[in-house]
N, C-alpha and C. Protein backbone atom coordinates (compact mmCIF):
# COMPACT_ATOMS: atom_id res chain seq x y z
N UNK A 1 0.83 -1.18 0.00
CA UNK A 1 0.00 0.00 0.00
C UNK A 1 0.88 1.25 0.00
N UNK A 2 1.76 1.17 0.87
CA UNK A 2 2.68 2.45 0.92
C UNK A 2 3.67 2.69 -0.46
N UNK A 3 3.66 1.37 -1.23
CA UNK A 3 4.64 1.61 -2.31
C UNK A 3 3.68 2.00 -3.74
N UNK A 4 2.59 2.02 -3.63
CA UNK A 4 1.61 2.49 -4.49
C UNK A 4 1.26 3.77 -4.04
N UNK A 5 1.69 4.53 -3.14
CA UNK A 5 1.16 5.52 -2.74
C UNK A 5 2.53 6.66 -2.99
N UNK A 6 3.54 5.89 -2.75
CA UNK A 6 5.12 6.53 -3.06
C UNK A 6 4.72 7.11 -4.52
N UNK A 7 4.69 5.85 -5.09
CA UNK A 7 4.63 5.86 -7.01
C UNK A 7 3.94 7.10 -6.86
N UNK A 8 2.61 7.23 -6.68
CA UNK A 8 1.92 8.16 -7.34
C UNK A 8 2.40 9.45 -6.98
N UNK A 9 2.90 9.21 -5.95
CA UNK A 9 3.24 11.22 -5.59
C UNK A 9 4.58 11.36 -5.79
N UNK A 10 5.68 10.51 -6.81
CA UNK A 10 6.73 11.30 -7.24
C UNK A 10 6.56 11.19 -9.01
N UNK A 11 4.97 10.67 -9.39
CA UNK A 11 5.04 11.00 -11.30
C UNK A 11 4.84 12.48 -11.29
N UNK A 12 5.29 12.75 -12.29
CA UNK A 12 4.92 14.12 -13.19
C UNK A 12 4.79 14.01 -14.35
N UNK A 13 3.63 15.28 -14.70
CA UNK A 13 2.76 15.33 -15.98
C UNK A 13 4.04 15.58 -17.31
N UNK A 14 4.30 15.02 -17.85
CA UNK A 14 5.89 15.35 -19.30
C UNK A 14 4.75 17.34 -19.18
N UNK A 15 5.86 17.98 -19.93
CA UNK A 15 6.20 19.52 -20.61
C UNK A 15 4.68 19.54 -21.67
N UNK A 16 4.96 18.80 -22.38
CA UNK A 16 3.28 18.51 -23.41
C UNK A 16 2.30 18.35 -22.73
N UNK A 17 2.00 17.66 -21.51
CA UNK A 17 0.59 17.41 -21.12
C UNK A 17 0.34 18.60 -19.95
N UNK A 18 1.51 19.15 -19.26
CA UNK A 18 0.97 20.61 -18.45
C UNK A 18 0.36 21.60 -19.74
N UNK A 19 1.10 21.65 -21.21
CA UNK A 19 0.31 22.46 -22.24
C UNK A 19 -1.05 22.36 -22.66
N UNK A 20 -1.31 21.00 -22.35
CA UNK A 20 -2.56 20.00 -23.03
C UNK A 20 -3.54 20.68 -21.47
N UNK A 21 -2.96 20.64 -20.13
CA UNK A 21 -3.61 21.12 -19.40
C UNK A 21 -4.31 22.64 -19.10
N UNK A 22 -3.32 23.50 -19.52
CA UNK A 22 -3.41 24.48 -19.32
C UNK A 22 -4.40 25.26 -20.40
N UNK A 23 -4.30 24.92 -21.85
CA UNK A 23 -5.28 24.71 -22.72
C UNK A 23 -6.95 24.04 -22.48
N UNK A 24 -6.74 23.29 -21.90
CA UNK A 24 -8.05 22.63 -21.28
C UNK A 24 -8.60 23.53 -20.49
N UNK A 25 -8.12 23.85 -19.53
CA UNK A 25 -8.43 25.30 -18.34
C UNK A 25 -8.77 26.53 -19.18
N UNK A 26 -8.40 26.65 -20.04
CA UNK A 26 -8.63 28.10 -20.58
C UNK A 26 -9.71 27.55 -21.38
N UNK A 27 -9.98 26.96 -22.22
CA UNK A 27 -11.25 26.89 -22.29
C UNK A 27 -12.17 26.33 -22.25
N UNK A 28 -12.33 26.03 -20.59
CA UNK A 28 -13.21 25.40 -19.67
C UNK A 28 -13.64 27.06 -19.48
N UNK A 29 -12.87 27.44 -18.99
CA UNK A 29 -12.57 29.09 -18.67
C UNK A 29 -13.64 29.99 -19.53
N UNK A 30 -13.31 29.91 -20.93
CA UNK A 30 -14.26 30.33 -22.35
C UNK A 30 -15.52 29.75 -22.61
N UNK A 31 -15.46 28.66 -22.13
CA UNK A 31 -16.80 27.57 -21.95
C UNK A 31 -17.94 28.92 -21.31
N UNK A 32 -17.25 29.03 -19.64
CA UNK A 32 -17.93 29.73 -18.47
C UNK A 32 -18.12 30.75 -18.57
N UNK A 33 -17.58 31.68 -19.92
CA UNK A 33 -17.82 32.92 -19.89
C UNK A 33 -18.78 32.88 -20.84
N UNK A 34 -18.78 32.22 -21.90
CA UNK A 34 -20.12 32.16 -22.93
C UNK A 34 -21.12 31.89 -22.15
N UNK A 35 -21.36 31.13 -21.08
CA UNK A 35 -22.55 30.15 -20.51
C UNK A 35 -23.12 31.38 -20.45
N UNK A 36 -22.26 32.34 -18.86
CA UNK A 36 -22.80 33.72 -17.93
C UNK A 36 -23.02 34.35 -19.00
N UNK A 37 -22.90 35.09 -20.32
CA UNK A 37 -23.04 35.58 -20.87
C UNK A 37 -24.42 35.32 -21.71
N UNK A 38 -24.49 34.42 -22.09
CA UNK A 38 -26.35 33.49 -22.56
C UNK A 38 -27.17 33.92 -21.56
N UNK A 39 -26.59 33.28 -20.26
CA UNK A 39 -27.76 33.41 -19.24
C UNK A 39 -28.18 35.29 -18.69
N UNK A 40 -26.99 35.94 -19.24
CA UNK A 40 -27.10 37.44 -18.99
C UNK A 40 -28.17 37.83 -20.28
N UNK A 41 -27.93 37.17 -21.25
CA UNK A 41 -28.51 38.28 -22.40
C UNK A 41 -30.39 37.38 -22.25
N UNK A 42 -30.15 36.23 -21.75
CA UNK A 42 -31.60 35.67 -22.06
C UNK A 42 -32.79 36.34 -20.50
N UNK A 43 -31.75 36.97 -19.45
CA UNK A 43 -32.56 37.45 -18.64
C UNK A 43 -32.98 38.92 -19.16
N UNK A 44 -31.60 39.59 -19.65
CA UNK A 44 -32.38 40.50 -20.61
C UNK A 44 -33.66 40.85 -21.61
N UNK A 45 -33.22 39.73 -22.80
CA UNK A 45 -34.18 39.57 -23.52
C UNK A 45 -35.85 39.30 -22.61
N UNK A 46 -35.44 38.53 -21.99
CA UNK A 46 -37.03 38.45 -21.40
C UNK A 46 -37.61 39.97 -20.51
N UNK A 47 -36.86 40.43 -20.31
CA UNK A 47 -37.56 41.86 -19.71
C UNK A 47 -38.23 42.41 -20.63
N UNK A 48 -38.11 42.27 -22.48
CA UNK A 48 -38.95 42.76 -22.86
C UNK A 48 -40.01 42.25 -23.14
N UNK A 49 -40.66 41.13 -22.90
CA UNK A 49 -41.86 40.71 -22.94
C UNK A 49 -42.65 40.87 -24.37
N UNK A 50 -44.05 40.60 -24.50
CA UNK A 50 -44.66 40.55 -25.51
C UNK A 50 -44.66 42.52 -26.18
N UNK A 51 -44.65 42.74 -27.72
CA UNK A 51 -44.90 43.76 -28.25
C UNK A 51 -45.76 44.13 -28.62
N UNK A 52 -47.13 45.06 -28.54
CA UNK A 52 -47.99 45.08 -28.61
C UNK A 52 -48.12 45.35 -29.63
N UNK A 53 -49.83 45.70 -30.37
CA UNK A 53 -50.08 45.68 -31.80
C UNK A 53 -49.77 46.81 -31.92
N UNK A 54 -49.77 48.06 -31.89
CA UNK A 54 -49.75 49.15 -32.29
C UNK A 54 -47.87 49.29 -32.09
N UNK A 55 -47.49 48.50 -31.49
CA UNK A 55 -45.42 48.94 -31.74
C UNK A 55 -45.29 47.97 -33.09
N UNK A 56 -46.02 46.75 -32.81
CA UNK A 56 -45.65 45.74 -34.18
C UNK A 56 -45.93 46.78 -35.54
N UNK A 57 -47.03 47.63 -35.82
CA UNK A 57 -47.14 48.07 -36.79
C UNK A 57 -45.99 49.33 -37.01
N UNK A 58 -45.83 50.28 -35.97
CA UNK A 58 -45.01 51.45 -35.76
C UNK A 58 -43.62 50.45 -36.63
N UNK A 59 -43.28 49.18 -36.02
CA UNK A 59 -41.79 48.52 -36.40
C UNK A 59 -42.06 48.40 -38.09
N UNK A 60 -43.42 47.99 -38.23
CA UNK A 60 -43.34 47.50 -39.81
C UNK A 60 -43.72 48.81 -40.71
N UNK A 61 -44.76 50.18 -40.13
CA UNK A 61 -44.20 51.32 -41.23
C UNK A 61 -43.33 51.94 -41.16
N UNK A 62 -42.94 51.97 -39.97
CA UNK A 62 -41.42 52.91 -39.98
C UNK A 62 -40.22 52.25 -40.31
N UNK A 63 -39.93 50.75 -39.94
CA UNK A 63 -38.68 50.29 -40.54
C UNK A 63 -38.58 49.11 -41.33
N UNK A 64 -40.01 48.61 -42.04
CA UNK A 64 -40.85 47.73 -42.72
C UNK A 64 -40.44 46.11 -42.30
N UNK A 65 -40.29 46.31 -40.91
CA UNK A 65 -40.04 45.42 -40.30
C UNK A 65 -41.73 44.42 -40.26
N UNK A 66 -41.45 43.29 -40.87
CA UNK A 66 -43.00 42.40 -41.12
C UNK A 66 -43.37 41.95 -39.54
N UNK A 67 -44.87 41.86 -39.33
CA UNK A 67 -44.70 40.84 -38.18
C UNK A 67 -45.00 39.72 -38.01
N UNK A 68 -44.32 38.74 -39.32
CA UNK A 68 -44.16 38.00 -39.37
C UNK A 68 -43.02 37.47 -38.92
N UNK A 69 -41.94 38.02 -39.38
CA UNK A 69 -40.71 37.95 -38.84
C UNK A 69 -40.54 38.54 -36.94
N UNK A 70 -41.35 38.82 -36.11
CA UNK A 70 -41.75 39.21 -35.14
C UNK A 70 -42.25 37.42 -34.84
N UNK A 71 -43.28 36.89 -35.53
CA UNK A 71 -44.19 35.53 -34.91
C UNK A 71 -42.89 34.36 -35.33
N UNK A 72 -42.22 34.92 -36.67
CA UNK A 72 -41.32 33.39 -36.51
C UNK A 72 -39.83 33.47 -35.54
N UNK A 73 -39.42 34.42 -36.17
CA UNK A 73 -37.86 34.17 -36.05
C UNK A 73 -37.71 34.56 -34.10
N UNK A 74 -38.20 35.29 -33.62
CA UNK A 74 -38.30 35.78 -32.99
C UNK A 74 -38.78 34.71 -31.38
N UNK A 75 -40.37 34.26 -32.13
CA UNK A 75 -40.66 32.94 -31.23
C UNK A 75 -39.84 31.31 -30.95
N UNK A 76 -38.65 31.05 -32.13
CA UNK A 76 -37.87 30.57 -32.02
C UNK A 76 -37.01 31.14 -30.38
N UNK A 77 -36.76 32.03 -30.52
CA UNK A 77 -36.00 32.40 -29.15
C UNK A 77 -36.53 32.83 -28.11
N UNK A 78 -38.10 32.48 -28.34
CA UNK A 78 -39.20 32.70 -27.11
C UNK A 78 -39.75 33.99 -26.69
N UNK A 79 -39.76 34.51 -27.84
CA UNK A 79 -40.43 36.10 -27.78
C UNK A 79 -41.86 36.14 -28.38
N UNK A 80 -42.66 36.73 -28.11
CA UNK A 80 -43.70 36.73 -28.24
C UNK A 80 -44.06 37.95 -28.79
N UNK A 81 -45.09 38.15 -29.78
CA UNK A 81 -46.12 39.19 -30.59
C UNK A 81 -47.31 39.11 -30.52
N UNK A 82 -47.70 40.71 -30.07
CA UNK A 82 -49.36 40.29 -29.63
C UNK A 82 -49.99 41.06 -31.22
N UNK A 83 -51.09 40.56 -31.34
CA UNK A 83 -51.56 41.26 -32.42
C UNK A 83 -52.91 42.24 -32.31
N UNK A 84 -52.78 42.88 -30.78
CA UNK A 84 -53.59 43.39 -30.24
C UNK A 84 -53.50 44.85 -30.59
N UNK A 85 -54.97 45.58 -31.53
CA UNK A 85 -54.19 46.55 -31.57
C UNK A 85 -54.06 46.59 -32.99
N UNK A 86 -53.97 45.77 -34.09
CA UNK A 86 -53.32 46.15 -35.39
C UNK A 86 -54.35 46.23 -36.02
């Protein structure tokens, strides 16, 4: 038991695999900053809630924004269009 326990605490990682490590960490690292960053912009996005009919139309004569593209692309990422109003 004691000579299995020696072994393990005098190996070291070769020059290549502390690189292979340190690479791994960084983007584990990049992983965690994209995640916080999703979860920042999707608490955002939801503060704006549904758009009512009279902004859906204001979006489509003033910047001929359809609201269609409001019901599809949009409800893909869980946003909602009311058509209350048009």
């Amino acid at each position: 038991m004691q000579v299995a326990q020696n072994v393990g605490s005098t190996l070291r990682p070769t020059p290549e695999m502390v690189e292979i490590i340190e690479n791994v960490k960084k983007f584990r690292e990049a992983l965690e900053t994209i995640r916080d960053f999703g979860e920042k912009m999707k608490k955002y996005a939801d503060s704006f809630g549904t758009i009512d009919g009279r902004s859906a139309f204001k979006l489509y004569d003033t910047y001929g924004l359809p609201h269609r593209t409001d019901d599809g692309d949009g409800a893909r990422e869980g946003y909602r269009g009311g058509r209350e109003g048009l």
